[in-house]
C-alpha atoms as a PDB file:
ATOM      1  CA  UNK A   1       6.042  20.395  39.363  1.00  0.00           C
ATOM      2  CA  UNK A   2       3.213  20.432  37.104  1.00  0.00           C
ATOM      3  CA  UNK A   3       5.009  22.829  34.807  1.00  0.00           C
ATOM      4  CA  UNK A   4       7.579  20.598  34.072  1.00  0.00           C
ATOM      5  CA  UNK A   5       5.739  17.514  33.796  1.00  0.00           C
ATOM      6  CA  UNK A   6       3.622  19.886  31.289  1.00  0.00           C
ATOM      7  CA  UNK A   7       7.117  20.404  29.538  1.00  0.00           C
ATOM      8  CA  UNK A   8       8.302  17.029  29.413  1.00  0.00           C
ATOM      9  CA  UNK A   9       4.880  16.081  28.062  1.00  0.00           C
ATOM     10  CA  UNK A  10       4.691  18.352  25.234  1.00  0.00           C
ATOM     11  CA  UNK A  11       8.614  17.554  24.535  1.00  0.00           C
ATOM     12  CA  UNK A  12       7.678  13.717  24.359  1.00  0.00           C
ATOM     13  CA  UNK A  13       4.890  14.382  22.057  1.00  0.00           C
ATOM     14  CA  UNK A  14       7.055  16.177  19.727  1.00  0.00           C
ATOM     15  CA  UNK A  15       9.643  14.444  19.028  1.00  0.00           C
ATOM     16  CA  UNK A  16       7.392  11.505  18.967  1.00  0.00           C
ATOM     17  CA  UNK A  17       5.540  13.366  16.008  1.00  0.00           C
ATOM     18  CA  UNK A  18       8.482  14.381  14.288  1.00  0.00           C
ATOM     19  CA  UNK A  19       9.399  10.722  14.236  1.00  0.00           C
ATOM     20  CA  UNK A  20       6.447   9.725  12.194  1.00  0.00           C
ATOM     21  CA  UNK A  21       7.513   9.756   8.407  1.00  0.00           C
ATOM     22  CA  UNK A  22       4.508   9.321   5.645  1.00  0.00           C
ATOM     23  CA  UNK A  23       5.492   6.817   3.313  1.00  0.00           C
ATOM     24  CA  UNK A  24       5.773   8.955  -0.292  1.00  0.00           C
ATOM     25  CA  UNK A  25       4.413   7.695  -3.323  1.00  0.00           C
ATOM     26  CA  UNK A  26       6.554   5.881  -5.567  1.00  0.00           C
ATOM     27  CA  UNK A  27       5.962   4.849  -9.551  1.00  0.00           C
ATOM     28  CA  UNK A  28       2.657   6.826  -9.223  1.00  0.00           C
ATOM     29  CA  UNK A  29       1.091   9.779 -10.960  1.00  0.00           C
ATOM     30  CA  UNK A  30      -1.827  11.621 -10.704  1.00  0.00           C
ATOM     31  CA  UNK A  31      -2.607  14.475 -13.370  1.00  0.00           C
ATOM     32  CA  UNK A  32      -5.619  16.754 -12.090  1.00  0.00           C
ATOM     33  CA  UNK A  33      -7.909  16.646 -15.133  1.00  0.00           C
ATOM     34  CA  UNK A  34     -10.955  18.650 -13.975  1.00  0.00           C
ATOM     35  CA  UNK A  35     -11.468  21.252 -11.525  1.00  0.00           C
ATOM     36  CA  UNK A  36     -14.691  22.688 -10.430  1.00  0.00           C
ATOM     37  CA  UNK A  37     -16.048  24.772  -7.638  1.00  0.00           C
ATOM     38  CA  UNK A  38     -19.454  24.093  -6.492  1.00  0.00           C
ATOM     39  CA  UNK A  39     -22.016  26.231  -4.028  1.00  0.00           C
ATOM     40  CA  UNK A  40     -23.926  24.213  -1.004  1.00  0.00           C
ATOM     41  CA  UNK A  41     -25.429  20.719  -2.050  1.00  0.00           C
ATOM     42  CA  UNK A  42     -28.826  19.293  -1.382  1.00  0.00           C
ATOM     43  CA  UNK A  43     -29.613  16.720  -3.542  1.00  0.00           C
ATOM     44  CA  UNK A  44     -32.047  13.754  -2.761  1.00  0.00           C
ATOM     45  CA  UNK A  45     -32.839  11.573  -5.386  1.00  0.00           C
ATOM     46  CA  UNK A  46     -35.132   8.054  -5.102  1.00  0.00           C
ATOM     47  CA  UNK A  47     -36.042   6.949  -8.910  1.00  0.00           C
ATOM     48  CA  UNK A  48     -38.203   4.265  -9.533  1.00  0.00           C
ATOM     49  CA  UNK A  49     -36.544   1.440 -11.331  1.00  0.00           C
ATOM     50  CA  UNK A  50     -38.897  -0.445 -14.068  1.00  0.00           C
ATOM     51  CA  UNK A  51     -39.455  -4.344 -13.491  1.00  0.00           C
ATOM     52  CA  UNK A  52     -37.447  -4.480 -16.660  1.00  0.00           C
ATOM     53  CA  UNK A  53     -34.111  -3.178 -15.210  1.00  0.00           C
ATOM     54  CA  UNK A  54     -34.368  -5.321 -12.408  1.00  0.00           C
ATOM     55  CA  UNK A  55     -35.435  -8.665 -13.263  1.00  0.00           C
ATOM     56  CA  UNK A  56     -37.178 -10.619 -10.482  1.00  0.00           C
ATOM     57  CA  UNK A  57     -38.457  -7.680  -8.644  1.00  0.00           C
ATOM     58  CA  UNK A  58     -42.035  -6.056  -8.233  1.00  0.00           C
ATOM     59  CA  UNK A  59     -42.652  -2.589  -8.242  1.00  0.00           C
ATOM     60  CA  UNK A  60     -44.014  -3.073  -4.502  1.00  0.00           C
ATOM     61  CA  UNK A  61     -39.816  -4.191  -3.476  1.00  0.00           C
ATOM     62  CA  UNK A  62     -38.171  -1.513  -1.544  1.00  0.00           C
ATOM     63  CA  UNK A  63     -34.892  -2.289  -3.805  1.00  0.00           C
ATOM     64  CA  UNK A  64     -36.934  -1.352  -6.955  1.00  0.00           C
ATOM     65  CA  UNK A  65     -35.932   1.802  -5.838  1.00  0.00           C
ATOM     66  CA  UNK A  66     -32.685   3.936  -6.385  1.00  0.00           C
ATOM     67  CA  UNK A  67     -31.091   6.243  -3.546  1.00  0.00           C
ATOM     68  CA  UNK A  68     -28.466   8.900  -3.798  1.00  0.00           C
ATOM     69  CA  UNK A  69     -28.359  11.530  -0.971  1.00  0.00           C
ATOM     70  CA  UNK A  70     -25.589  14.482  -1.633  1.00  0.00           C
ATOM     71  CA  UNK A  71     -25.220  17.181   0.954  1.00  0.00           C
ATOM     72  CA  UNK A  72     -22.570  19.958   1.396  1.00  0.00           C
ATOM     73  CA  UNK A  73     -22.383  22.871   3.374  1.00  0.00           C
ATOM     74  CA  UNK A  74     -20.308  25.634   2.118  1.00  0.00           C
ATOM     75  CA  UNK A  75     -18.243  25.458  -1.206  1.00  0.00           C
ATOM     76  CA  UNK A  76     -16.702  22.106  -2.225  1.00  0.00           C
ATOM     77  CA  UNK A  77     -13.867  21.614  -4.700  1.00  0.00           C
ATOM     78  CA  UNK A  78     -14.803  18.642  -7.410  1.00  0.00           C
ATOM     79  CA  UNK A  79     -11.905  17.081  -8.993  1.00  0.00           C
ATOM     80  CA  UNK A  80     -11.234  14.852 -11.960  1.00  0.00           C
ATOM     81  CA  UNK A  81      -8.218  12.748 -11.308  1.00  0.00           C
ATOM     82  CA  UNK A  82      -6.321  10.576 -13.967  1.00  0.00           C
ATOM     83  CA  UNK A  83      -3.687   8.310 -11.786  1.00  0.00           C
ATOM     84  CA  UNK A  84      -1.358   6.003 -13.026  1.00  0.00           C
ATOM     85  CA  UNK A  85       1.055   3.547 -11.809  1.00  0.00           C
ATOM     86  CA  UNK A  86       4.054   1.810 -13.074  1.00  0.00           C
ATOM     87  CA  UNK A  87       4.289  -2.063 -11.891  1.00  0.00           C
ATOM     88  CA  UNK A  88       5.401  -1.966  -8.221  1.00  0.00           C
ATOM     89  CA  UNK A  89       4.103   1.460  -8.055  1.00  0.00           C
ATOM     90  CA  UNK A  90       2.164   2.711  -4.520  1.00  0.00           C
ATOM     91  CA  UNK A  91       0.167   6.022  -3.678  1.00  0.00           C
ATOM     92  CA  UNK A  92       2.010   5.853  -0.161  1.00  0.00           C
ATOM     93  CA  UNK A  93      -0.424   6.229   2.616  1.00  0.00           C
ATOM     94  CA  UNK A  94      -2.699   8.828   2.618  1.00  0.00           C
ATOM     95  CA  UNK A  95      -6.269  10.335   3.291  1.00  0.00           C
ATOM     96  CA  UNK A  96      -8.695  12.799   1.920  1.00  0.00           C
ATOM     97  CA  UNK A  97     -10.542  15.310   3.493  1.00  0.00           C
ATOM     98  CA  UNK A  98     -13.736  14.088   0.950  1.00  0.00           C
ATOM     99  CA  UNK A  99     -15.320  11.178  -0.982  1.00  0.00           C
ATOM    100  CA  UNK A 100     -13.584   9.218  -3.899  1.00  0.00           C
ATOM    101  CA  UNK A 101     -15.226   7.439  -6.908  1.00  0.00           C
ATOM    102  CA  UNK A 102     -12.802   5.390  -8.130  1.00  0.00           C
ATOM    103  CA  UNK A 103     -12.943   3.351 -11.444  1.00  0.00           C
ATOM    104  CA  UNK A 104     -10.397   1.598 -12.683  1.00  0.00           C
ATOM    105  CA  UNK A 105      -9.630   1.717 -16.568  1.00  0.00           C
ATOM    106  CA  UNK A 106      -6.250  -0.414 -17.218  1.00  0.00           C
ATOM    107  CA  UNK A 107      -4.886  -3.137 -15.169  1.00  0.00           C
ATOM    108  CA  UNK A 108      -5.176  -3.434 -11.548  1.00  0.00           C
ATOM    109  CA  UNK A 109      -5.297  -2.047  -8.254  1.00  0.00           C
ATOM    110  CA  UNK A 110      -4.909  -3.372  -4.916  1.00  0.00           C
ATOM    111  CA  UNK A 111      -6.422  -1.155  -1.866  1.00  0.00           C
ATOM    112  CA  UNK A 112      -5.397  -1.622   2.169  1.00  0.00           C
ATOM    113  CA  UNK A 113      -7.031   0.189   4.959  1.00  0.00           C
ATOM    114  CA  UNK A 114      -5.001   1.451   7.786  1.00  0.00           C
ATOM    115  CA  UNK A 115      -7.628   0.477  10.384  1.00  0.00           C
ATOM    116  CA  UNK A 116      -7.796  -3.260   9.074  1.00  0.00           C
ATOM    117  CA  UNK A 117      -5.788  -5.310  11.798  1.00  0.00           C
ATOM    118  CA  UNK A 118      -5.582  -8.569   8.814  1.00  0.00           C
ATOM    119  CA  UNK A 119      -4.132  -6.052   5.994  1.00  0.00           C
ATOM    120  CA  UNK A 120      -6.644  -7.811   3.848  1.00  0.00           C
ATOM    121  CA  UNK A 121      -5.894  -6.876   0.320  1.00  0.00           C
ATOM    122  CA  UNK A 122      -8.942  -5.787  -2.098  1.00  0.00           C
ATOM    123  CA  UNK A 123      -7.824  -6.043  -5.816  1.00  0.00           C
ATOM    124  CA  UNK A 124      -9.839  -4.062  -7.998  1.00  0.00           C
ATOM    125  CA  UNK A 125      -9.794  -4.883 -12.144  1.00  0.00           C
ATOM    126  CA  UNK A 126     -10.766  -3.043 -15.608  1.00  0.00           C
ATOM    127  CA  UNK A 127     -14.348  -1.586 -15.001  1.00  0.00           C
ATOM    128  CA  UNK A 128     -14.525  -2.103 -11.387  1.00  0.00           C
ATOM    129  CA  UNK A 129     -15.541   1.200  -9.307  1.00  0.00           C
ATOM    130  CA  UNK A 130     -15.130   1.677  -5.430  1.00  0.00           C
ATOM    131  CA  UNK A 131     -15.375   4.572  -2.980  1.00  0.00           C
ATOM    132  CA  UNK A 132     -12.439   5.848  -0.626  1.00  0.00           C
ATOM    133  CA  UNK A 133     -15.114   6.986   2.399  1.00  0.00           C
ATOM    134  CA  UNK A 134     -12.551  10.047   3.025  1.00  0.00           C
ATOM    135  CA  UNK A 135     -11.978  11.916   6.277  1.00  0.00           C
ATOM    136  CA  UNK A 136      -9.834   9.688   8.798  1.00  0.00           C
ATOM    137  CA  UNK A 137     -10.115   6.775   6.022  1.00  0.00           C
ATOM    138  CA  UNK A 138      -6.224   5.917   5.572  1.00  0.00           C
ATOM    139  CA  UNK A 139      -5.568   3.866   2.759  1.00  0.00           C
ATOM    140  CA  UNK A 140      -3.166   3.288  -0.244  1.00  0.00           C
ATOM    141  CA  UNK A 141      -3.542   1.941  -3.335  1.00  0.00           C
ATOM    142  CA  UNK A 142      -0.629  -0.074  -5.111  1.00  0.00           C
ATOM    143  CA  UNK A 143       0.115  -1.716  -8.463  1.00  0.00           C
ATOM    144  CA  UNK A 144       0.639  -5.315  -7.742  1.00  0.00           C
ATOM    145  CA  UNK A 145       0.856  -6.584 -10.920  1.00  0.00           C
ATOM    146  CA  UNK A 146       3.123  -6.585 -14.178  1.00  0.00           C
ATOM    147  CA  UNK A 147       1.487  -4.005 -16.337  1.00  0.00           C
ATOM    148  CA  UNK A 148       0.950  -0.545 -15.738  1.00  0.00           C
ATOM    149  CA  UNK A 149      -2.666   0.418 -14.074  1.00  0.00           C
ATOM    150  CA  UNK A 150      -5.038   3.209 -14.415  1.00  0.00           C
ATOM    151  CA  UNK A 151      -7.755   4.490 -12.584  1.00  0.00           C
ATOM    152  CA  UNK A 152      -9.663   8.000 -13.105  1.00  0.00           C
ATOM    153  CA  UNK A 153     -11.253   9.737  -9.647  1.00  0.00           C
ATOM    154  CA  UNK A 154     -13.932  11.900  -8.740  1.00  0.00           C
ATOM    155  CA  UNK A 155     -13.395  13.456  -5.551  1.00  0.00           C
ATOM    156  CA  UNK A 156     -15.147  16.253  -3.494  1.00  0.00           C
ATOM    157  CA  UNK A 157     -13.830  18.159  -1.220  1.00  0.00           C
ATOM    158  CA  UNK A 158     -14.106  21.252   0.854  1.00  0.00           C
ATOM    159  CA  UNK A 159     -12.799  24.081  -1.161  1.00  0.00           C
ATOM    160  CA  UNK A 160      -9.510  25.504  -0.670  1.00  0.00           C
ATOM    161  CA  UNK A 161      -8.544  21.915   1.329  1.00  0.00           C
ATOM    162  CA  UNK A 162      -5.516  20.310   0.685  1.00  0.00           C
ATOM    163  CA  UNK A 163      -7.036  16.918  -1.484  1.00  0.00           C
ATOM    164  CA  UNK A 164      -4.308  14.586   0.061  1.00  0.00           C
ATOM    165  CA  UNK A 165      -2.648  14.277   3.390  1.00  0.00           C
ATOM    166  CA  UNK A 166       0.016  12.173   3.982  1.00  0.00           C
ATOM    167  CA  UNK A 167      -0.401   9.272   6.385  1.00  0.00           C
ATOM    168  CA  UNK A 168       2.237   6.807   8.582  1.00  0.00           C
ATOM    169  CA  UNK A 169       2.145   3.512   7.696  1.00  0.00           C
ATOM    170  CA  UNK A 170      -0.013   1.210   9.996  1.00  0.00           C
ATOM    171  CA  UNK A 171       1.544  -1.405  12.132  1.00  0.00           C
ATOM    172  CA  UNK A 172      -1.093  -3.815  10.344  1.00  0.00           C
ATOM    173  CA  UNK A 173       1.088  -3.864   7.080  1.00  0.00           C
ATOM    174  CA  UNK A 174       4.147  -4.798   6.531  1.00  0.00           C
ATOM    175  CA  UNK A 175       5.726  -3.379   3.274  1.00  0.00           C
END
């Protein structure tokens, strides 16, 4: 009895899988610019800032002072991305197995998470930066407006890793 109920089990579970479809980008490009391989990471920086670059502040403030923490173990792929969409254009939902710095150099963006229940909506404009956290993070990034939009992307990632996997869209959104 258990065998079966094994079988139906794993049956269920596959063609509940196979019914899954990513959503594809659409209108969207992305043109690998840079490619680098790098060796284990350990870098730990903390830089003093002057009370010149941060107006208000004494040199006594614990946000006088500058973090950035980097830390890899085992090779990492670094990538320059150039990505561009046409108006109405999407990503598709997806993930990366790494960090994203995004900046955005031409029109706009607008980001969704997966795991937001609201589908709140983060727009993102000429000169604005944000990270994609990577790892489980499902997102997708579309073109809202009426003019095309640009962003360009650092991303790390383990080496040899696929950069982007494909993602269902969430129940939260609707489009």
């Amino acid at each position: 009895m258990r065998k079966i109920l094994k079988s139906v089990l794993i049956l269920v579970a596959a063609l509940s899988a196979g019914s899954i479809r990513a959503t594809p980008p659409s209108g969207f490009l992305g043109t690998t610019l840079a490619l680098g391989r790098f060796g284990n990471i350990d870098v730990k920086v903390r830089a003093f800032l002057p009370e010149s670059a941060r107006p208000g502040k004494h040199k006594e403030d614990d946000d006088a002072f500058w973090s950035s923490i980097q830390r890899t173990r085992g090779d990492s792929d670094l990538y320059v991305q150039n990505n561009v969409w046409a108006p109405g254009g999407t990503t598709g939902w997806h993930s990366h197995p790494g960090n994203s710095l995004i900046m955005v150099t031409s029109g706009a963006v607008t980001a969704y998470e997966a795991d937001d229940p609201s589908c709140t909506p983060r727009v993102y404009t000429v000169g604005m930066g944000f990270v994609d956290a990577g790892g489980d993070h499902v997102h997708v990034l579309r073109n809202e407006g009426s003019v095309e939009a640009r962003t360009v992307a650092v991303q790390m990632v383990p080496a040899g890793a696929t950069r982007r996997i494909d993602a269902a869209a969430p129940f939260t959104c609707g489009f």
